[in-house]
N, C-alpha and C. Protein backbone atom coordinates (compact mmCIF):
# COMPACT_ATOMS: atom_id res chain seq x y z
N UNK A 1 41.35 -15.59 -122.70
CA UNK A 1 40.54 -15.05 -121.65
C UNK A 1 40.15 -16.18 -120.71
N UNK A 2 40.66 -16.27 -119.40
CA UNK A 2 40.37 -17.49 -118.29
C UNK A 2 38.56 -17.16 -118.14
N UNK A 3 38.18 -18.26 -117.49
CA UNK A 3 36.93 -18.69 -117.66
C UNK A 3 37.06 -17.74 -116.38
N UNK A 4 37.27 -17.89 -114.90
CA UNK A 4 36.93 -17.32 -113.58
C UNK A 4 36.96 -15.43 -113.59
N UNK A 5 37.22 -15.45 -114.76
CA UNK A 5 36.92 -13.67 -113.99
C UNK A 5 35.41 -13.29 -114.48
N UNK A 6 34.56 -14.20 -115.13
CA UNK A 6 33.18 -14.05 -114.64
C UNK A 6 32.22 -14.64 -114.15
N UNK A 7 31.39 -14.61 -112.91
CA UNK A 7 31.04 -15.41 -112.33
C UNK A 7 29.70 -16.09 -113.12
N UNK A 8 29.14 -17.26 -112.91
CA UNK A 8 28.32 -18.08 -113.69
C UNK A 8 26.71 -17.40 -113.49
N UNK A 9 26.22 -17.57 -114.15
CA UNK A 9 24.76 -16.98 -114.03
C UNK A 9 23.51 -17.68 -114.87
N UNK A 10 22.57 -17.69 -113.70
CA UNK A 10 21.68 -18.17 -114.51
C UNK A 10 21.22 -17.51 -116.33
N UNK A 11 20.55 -18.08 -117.35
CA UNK A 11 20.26 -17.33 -118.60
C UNK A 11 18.57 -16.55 -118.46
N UNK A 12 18.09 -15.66 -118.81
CA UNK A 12 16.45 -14.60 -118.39
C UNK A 12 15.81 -16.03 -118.97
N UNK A 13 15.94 -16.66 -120.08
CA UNK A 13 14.72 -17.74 -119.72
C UNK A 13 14.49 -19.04 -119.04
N UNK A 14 15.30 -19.41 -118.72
CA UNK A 14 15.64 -20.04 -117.44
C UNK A 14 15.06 -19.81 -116.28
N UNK A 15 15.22 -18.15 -115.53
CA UNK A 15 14.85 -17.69 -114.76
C UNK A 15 13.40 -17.18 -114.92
N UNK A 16 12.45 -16.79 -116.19
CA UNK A 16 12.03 -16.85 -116.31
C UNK A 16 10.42 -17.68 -116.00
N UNK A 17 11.14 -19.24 -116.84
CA UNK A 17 10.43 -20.12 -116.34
C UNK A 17 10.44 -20.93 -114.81
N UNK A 18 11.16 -20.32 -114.03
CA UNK A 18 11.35 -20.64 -113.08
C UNK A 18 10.50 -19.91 -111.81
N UNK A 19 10.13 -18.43 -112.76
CA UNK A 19 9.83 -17.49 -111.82
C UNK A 19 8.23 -18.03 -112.09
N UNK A 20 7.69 -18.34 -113.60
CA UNK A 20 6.57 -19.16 -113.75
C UNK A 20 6.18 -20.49 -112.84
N UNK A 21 6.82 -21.07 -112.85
CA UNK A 21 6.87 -22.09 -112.16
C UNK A 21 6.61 -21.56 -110.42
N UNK A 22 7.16 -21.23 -109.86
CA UNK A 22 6.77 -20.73 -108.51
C UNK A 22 5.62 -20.07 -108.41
N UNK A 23 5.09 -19.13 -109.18
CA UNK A 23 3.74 -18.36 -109.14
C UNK A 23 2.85 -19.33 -109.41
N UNK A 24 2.70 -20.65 -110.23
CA UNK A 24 1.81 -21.16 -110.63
C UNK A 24 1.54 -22.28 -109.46
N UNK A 25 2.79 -22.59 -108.67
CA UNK A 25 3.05 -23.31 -107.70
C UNK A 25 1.99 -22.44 -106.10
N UNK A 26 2.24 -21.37 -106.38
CA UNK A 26 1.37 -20.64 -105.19
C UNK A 26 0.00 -20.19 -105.75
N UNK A 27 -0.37 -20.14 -106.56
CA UNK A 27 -1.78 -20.02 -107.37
C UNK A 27 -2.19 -21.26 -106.92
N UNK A 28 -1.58 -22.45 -107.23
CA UNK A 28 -2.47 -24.05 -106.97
C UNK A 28 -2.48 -24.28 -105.63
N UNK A 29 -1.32 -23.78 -104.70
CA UNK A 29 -1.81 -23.77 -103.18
C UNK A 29 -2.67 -23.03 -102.41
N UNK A 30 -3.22 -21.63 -103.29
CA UNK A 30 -3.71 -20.44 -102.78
C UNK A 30 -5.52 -21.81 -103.18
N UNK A 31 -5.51 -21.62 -104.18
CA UNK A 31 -6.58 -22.67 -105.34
C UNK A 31 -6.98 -23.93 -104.08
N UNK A 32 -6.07 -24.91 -104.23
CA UNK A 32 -6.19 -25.91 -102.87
C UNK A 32 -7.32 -25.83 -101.46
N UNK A 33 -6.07 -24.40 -100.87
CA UNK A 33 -7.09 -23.53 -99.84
C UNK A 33 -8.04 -23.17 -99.71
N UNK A 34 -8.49 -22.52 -100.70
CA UNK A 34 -9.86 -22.16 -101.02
C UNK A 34 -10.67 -23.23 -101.10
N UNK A 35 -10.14 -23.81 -102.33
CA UNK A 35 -11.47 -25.28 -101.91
C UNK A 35 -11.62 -25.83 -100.88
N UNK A 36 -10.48 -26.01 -99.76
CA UNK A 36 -10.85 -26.71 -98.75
C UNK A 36 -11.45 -26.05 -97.98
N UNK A 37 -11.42 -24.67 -98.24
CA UNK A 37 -12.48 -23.37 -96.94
C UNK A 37 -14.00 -23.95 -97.48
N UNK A 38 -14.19 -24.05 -98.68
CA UNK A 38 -15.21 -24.03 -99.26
C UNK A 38 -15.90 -25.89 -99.28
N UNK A 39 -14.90 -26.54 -98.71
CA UNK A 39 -15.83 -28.10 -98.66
C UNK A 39 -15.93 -28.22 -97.15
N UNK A 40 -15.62 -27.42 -96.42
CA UNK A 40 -15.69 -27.18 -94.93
C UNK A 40 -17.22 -26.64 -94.75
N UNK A 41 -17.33 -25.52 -95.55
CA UNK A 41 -18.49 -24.47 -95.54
C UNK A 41 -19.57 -25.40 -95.73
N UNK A 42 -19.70 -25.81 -97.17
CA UNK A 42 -20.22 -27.20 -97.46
C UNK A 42 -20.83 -27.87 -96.49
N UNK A 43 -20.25 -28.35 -95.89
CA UNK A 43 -20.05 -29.60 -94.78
C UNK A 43 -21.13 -28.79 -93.44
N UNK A 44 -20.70 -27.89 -93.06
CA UNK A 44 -21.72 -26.87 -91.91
C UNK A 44 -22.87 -26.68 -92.52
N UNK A 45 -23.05 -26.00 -93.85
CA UNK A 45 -24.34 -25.75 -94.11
C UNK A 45 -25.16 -27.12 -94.27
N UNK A 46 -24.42 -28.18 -94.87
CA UNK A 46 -25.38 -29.37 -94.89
C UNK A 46 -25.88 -30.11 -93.70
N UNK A 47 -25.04 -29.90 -92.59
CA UNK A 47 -25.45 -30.12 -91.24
C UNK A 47 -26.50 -29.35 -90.81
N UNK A 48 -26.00 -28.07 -90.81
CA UNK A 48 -27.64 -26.99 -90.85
C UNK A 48 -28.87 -27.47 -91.38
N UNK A 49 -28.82 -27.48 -92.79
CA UNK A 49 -30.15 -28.31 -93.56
C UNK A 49 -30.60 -29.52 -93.02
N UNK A 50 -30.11 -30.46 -92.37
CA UNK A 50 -30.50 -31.72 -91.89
C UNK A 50 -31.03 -31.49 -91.15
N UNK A 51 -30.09 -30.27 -89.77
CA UNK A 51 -31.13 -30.20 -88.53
C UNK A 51 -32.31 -29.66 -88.63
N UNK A 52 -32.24 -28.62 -89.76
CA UNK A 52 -33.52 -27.63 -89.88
C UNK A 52 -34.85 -28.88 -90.42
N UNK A 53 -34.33 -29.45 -91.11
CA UNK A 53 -35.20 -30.85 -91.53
C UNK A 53 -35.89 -31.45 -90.59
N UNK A 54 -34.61 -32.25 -89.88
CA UNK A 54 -35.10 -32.89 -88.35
C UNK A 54 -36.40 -31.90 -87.46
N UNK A 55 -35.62 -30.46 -87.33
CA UNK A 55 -36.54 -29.76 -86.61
C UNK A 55 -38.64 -29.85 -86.95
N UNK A 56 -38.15 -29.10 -88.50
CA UNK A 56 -39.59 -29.49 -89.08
C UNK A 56 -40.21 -30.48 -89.26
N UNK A 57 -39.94 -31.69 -89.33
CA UNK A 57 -40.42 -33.18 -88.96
C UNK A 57 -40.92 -33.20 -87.43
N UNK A 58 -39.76 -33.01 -86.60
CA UNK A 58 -40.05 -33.05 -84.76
C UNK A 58 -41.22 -32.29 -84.77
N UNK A 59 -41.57 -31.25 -85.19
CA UNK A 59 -42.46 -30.16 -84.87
C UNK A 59 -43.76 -30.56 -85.46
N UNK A 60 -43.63 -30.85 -86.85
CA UNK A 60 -44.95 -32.00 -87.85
C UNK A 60 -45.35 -32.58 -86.87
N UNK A 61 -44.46 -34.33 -85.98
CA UNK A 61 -44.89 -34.92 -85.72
C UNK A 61 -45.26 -34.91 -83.79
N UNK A 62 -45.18 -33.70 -83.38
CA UNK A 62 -45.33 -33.39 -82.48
C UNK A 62 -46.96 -32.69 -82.49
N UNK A 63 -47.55 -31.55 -83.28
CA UNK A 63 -48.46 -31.58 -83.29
C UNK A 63 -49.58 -32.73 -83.94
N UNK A 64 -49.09 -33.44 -84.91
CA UNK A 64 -49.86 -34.66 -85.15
C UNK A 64 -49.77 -35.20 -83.70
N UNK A 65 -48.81 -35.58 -82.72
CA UNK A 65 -48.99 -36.14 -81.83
C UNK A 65 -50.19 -35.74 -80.61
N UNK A 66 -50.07 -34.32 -80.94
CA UNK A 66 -51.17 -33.55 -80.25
C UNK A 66 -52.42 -33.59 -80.34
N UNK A 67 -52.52 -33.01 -81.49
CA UNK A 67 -54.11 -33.31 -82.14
C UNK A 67 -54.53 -34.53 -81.57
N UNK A 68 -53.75 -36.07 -82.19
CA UNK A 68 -54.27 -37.17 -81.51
C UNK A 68 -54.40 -37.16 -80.42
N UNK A 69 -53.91 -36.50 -79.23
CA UNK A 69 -53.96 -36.47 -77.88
C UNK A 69 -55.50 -36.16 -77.36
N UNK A 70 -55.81 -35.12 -78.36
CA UNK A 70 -56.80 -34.03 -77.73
C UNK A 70 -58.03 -34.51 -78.75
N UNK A 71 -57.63 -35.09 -79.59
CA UNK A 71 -59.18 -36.67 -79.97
C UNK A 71 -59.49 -37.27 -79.19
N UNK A 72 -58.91 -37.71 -78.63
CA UNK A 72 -59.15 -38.83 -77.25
C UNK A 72 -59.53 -38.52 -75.91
């Protein structure tokens, strides 16, 4: 029986782990993404908190500045 009258083919676990391999490959890029949406998010809200900080300090030391104004 000549080898060419059937064509070569991959074996199911072979393909198998192969088909594993790609899903787990787009799970860790899907995974990746997400974290980086999420150290972005991060990053805005902690800017938020600083200014809101800054704000309530400016505003503290603005009426302290006042009061002293209106002692004098």
């Amino acid at each position: 029986m000549p080898d060419d009258l059937y064509p070569p083919f991959d074996c199911a676990p072979g393909l198998r782990l192969a088909a594993h391999e790609r899903i787990q490959s787009l799970h860790q890029e899907n995974l990746n993404r997400r974290l980086d949406q999420l150290e972005e998010m991060m990053a805005r809200l902690e800017k938020r908190l600083w200014l809101t900080l800054y704000g309530v300090a400016a505003a503290i030391l603005a009426q302290a500045f006042q009061s002293f104004l209106s002692v004098q």
